[in-house]
N, C-alpha and C. Protein backbone atom coordinates (compact mmCIF):
# COMPACT_ATOMS: atom_id res chain seq x y z
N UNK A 1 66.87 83.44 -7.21
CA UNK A 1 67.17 84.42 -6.19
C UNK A 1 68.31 83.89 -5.34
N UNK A 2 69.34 84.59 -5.01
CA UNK A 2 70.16 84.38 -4.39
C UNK A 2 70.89 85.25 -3.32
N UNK A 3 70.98 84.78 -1.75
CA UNK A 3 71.31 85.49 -0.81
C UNK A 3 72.49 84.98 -0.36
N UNK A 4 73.63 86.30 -0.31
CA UNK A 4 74.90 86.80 -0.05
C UNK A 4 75.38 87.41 1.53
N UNK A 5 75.86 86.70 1.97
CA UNK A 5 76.79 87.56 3.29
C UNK A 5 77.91 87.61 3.82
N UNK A 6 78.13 89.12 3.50
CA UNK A 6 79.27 89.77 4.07
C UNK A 6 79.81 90.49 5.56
N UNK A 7 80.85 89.84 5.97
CA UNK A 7 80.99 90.79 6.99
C UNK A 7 82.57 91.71 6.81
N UNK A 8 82.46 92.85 7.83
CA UNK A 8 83.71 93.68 7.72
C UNK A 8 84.00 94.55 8.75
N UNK A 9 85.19 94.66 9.20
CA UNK A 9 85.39 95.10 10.40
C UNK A 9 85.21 96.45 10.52
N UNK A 10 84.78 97.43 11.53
CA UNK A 10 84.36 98.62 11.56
C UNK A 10 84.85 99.04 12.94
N UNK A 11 84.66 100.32 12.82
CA UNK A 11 85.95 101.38 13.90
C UNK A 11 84.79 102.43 14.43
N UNK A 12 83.84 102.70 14.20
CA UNK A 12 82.81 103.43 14.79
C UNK A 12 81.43 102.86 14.58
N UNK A 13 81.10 103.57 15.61
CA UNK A 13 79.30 103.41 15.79
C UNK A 13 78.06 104.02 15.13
N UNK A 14 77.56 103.65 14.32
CA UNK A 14 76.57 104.01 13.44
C UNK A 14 75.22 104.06 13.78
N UNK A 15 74.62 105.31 14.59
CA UNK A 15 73.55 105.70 15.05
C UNK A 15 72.23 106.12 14.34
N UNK A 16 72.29 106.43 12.97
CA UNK A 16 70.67 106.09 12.44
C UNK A 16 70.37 105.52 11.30
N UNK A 17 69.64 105.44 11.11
CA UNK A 17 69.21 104.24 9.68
C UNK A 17 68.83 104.89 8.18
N UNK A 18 69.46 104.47 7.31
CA UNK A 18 69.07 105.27 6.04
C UNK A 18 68.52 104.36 4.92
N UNK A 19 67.97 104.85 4.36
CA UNK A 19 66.70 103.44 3.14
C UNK A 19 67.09 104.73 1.98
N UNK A 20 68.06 104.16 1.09
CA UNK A 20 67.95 104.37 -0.54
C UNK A 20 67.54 103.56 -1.62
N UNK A 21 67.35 104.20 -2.94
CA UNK A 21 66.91 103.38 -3.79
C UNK A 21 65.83 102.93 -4.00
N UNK A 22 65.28 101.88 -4.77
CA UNK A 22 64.15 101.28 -5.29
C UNK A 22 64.60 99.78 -5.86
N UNK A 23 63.80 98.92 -5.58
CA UNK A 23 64.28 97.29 -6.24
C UNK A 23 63.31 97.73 -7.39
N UNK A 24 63.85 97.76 -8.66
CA UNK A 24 63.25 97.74 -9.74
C UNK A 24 64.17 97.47 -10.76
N UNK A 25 63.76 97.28 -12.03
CA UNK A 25 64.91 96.92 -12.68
C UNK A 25 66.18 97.82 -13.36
N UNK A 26 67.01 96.94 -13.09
CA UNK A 26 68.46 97.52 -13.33
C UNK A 26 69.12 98.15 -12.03
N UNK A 27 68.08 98.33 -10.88
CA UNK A 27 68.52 99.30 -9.55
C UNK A 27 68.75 98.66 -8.51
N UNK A 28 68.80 98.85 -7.40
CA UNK A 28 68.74 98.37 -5.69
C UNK A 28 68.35 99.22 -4.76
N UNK A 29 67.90 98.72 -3.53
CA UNK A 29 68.05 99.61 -2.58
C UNK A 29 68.57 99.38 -1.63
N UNK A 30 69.19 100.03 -0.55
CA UNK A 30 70.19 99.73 0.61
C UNK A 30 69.42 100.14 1.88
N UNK A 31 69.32 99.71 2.69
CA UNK A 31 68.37 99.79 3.86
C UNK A 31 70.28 99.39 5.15
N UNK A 32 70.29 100.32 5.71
CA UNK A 32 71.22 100.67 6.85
C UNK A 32 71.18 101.02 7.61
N UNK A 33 71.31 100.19 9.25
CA UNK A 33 71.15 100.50 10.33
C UNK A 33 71.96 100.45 11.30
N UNK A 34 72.04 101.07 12.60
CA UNK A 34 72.88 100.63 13.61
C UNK A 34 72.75 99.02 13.78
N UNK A 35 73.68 98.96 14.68
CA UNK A 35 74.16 97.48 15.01
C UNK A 35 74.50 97.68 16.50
N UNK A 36 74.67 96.65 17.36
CA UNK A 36 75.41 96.90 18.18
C UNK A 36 76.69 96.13 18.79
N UNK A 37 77.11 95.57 17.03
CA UNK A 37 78.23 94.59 17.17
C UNK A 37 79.37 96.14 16.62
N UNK A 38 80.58 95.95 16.59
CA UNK A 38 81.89 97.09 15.83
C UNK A 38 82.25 95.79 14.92
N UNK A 39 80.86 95.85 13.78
CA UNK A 39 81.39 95.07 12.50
C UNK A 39 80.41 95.62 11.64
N UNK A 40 80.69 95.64 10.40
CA UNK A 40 79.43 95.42 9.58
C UNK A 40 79.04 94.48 8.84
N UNK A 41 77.58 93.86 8.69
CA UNK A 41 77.34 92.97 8.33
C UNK A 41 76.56 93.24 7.15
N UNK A 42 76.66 92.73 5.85
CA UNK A 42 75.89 93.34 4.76
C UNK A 42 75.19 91.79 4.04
N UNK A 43 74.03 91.85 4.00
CA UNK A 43 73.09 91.18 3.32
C UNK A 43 72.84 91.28 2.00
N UNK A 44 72.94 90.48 0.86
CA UNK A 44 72.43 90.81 -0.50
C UNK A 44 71.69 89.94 -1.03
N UNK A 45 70.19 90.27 -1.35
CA UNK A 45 69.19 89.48 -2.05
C UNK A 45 69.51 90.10 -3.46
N UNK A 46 69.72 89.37 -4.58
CA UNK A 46 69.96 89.46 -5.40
C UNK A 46 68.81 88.88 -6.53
N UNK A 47 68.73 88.92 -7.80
CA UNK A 47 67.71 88.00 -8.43
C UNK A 47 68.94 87.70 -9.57
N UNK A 48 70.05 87.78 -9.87
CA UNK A 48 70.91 87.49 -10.84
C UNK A 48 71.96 86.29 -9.90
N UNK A 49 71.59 85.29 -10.03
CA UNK A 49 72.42 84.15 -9.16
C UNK A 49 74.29 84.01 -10.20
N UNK A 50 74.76 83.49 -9.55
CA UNK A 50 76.25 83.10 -9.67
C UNK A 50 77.14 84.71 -9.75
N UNK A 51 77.29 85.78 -9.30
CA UNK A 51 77.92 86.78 -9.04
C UNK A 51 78.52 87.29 -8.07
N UNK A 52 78.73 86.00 -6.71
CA UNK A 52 79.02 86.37 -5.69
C UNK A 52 80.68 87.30 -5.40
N UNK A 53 81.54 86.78 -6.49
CA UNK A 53 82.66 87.10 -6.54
C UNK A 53 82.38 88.79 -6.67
N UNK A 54 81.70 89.13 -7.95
CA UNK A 54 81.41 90.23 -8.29
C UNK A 54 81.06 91.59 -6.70
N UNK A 55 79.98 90.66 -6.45
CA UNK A 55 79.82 91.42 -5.08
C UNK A 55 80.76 91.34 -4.12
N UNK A 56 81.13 90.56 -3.48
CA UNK A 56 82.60 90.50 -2.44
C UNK A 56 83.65 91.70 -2.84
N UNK A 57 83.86 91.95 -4.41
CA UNK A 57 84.76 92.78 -5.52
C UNK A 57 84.15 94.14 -4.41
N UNK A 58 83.21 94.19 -5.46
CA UNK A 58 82.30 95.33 -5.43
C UNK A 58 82.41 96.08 -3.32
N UNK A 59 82.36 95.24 -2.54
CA UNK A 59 82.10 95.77 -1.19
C UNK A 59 83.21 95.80 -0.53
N UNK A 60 84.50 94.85 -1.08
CA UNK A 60 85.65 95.17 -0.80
C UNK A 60 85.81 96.39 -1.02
N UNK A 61 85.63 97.12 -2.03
CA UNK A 61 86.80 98.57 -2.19
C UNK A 61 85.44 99.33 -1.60
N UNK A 62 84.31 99.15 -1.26
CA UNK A 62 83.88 100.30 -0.79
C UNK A 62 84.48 100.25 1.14
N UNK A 63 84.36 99.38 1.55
CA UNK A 63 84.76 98.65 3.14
C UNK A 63 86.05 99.24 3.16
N UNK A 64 86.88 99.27 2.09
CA UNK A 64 88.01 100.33 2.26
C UNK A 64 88.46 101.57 2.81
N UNK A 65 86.88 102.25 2.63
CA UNK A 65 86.84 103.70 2.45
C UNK A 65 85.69 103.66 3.78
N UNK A 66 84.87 102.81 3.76
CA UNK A 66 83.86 103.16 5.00
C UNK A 66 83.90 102.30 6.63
N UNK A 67 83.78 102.64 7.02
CA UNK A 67 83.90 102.28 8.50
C UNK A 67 83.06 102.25 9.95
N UNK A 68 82.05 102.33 9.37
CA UNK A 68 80.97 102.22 10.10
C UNK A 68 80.07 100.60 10.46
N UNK A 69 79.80 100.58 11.42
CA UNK A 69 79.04 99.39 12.43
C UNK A 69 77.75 99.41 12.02
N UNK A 70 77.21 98.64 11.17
CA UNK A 70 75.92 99.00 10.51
C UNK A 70 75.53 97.33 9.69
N UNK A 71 74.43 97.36 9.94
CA UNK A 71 73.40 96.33 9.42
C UNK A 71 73.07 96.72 8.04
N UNK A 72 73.78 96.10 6.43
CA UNK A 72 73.15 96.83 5.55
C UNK A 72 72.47 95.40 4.55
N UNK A 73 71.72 96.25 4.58
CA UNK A 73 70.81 94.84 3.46
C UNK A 73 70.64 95.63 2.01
N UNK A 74 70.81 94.93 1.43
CA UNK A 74 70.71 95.10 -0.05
C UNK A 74 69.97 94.23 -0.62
N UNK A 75 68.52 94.97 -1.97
CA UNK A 75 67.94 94.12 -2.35
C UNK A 75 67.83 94.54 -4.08
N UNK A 76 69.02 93.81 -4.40
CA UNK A 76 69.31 94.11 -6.07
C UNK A 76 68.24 93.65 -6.71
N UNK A 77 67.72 94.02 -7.92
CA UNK A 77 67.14 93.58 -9.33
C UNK A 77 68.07 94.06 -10.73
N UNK A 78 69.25 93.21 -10.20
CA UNK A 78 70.20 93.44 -11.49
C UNK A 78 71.00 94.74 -12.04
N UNK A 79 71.01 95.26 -10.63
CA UNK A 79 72.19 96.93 -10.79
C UNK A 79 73.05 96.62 -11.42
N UNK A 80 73.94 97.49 -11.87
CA UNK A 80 75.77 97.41 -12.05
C UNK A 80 76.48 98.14 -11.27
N UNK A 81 77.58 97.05 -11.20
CA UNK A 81 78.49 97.51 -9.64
C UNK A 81 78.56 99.00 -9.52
N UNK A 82 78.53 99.71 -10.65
CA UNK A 82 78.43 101.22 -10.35
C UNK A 82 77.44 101.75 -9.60
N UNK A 83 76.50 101.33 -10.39
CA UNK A 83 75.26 101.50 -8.95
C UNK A 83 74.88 101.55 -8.09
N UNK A 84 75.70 99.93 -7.35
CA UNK A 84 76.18 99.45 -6.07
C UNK A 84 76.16 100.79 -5.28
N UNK A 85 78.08 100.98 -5.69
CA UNK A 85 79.08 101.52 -5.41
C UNK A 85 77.84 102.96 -4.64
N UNK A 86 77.08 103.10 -5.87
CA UNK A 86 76.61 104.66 -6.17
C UNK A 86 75.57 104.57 -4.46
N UNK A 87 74.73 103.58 -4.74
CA UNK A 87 73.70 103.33 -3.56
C UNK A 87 74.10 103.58 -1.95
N UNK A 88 75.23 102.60 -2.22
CA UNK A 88 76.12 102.22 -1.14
C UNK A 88 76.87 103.58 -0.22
N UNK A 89 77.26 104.88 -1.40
CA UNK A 89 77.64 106.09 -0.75
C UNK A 89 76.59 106.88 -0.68
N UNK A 90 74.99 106.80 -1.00
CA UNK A 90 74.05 107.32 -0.53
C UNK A 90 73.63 106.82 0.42
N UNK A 91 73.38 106.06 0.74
CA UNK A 91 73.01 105.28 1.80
C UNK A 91 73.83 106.12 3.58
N UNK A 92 75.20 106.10 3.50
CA UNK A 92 76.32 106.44 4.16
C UNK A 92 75.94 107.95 4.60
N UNK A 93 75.94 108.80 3.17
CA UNK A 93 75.91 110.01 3.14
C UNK A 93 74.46 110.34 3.87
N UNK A 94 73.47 109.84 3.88
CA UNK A 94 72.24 109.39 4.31
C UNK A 94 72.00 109.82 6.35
N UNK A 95 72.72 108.29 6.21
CA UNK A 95 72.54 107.97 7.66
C UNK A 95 73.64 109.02 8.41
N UNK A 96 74.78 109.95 7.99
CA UNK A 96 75.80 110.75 8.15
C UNK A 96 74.82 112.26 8.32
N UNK A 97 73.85 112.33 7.99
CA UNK A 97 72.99 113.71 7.47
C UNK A 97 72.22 113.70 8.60
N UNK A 98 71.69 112.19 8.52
CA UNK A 98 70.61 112.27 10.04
C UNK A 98 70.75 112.15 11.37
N UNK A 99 72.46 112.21 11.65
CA UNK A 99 73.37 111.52 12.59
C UNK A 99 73.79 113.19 13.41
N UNK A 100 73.38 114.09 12.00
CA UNK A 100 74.50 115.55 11.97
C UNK A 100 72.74 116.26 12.69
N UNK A 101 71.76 115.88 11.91
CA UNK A 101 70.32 116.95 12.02
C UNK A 101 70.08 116.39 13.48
N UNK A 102 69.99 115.13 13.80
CA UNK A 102 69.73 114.68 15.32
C UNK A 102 70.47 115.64 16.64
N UNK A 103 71.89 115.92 15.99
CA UNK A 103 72.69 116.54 17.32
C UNK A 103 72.83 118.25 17.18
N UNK A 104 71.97 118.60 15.80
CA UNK A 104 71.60 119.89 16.22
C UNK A 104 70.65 120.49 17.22
């Protein structure tokens, strides 16, 4: 088992928490919350050790596109970066849904 951390700079404030996925095999789940630093900090428990590059890869190009201040933990059982990728914009789309239903 091996634990990964990332941080990345962020431009807004991320007000509710979203839990996707399942740790089972081949999958992950992403658990995302506010923070109250303007960074994000992402955690990865992994069970496939020596892939750190892979992941850094993998959260670079999503950190590209997202920008939110958020606590995200990730707890892989051997996804593929597509998966990641896939979790990672549910997760977003997630906490974006409950951010929108709160201020109705």
């Amino acid at each position: 088992m091996e634990q990964l951390t990332f941080d990345y700079p962020a431009q807004r404030a991320v007000t509710t928490r979203a839990h996707v996925g399942v740790v089972g095999s081949g999958d992950l789940e992403v658990l995302l919350q506010p923070t109250g630093a303007m960074h994000a900090r992402v955690t990865v428990h992994t069970s496939v050790d020596g892939y750190g590059h892979i992941w850094k890869s993998v959260l670079d190009r999503f950190f590209t596109r997202y920008d939110g201040a958020a606590e995200i933990e990730i707890n892989d059982f051997g996804a593929t970066p597509g998966v990641v990728a896939l979790r990672l914009a549910e997760a977003v789309e997630a906490a974006d849904d409950a951010a929108q239903g709160a201020r109705s």
